[in-house]
N, C-alpha and C. Protein backbone atom coordinates (compact mmCIF):
# COMPACT_ATOMS: atom_id res chain seq x y z
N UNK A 1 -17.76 -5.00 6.77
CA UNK A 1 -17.03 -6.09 7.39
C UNK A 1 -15.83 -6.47 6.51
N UNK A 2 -15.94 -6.34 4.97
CA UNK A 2 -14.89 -7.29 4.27
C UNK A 2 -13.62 -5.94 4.36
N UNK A 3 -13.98 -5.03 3.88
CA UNK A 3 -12.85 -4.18 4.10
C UNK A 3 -12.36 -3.56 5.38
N UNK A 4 -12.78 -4.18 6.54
CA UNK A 4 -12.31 -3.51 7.77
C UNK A 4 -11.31 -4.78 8.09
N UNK A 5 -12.01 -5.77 7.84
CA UNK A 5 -11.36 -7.22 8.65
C UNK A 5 -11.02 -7.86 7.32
N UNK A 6 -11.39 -8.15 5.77
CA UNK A 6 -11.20 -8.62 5.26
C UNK A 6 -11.43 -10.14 5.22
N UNK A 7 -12.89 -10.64 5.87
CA UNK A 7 -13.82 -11.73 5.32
C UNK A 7 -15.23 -11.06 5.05
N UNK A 8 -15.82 -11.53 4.70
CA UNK A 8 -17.45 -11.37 4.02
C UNK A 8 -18.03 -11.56 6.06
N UNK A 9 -19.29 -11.11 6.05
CA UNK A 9 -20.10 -11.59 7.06
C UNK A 9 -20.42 -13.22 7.58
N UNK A 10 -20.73 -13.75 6.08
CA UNK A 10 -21.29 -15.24 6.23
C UNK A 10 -19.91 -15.92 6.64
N UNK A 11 -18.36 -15.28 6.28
CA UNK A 11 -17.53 -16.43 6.38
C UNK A 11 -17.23 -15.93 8.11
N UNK A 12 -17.46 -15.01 8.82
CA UNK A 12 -17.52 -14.86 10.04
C UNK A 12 -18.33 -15.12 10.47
N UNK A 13 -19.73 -15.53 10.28
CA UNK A 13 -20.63 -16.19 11.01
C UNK A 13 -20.13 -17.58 11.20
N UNK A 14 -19.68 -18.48 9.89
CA UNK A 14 -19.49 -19.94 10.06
C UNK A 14 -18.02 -20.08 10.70
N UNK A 15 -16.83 -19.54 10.73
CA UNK A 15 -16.09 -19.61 11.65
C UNK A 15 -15.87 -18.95 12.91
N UNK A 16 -15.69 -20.25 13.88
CA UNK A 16 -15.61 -19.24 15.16
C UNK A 16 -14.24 -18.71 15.60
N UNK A 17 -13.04 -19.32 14.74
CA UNK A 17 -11.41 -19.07 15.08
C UNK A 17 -11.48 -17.32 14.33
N UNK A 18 -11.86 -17.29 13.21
CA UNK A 18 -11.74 -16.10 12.65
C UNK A 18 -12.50 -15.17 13.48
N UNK A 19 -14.16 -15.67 13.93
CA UNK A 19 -14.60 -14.29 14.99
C UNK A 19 -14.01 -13.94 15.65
N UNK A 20 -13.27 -15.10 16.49
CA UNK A 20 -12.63 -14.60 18.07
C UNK A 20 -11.42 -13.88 17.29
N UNK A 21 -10.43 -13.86 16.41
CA UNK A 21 -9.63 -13.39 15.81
C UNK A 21 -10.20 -12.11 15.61
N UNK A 22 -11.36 -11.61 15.12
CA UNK A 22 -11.53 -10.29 14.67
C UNK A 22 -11.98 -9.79 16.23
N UNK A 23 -12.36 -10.24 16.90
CA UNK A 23 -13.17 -9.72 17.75
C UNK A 23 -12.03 -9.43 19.58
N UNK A 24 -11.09 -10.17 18.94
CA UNK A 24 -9.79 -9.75 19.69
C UNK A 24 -9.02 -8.36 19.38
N UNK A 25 -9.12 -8.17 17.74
CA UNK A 25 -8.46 -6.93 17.12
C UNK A 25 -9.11 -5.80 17.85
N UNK A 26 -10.44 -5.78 17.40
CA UNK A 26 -11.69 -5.15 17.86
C UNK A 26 -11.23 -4.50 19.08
N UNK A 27 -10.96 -5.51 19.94
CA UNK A 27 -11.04 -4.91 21.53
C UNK A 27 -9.74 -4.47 21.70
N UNK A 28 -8.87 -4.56 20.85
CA UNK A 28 -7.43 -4.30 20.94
C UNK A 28 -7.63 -2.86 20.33
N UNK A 29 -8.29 -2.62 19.29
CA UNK A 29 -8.51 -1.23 19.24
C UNK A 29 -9.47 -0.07 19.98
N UNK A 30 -10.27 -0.71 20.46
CA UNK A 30 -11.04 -0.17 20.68
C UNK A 30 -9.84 0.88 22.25
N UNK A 31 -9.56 -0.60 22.95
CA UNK A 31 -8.56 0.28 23.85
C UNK A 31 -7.74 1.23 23.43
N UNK A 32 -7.04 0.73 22.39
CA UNK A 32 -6.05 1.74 22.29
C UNK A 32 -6.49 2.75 21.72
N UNK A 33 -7.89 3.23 20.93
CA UNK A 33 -8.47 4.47 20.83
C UNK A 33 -9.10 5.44 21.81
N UNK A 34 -8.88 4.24 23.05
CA UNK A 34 -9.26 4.83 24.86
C UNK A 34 -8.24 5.29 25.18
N UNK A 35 -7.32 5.02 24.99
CA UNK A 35 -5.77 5.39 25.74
C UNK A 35 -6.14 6.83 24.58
N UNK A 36 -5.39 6.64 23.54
CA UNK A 36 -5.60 8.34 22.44
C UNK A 36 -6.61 8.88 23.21
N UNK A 37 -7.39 8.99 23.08
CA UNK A 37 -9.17 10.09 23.84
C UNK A 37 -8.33 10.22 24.85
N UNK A 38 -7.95 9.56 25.93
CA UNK A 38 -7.44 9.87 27.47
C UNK A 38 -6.50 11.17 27.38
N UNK A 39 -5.33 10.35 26.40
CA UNK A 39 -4.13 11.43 26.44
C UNK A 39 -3.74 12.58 25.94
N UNK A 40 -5.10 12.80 24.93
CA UNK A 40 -5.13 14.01 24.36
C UNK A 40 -6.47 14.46 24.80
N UNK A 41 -7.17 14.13 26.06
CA UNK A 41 -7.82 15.31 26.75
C UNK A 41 -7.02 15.75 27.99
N UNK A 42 -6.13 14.96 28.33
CA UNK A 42 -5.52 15.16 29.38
C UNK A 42 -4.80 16.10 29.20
N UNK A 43 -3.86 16.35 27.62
CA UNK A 43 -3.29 17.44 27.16
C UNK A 43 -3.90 18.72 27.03
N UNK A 44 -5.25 18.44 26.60
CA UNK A 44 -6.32 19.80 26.51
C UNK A 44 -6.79 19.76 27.84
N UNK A 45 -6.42 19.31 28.78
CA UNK A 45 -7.86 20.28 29.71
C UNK A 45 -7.67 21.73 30.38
């Protein structure tokens, strides 16, 4: 957790501005590692 997001666990358990903050990134990557997978199988198929 501290080196991906850069807080400890406990300081993301007790704030909820920082979860929703990480947990926005999160989904912000997570898509855009959906879009990459998409566009480079689309290139390979």
């Amino acid at each position: 957790m501290h080196s991906a997001h850069g807080i400890g666990y406990a300081e993301y358990n007790r704030s909820l501005d920082k979860r929703m903050e990480i947990e926005k990134a999160r989904e912000e990557d997570y898509k855009r590692c959906n879009q990459i997978a998409k566009e480079f199988n689309q290139q390979h198929a």
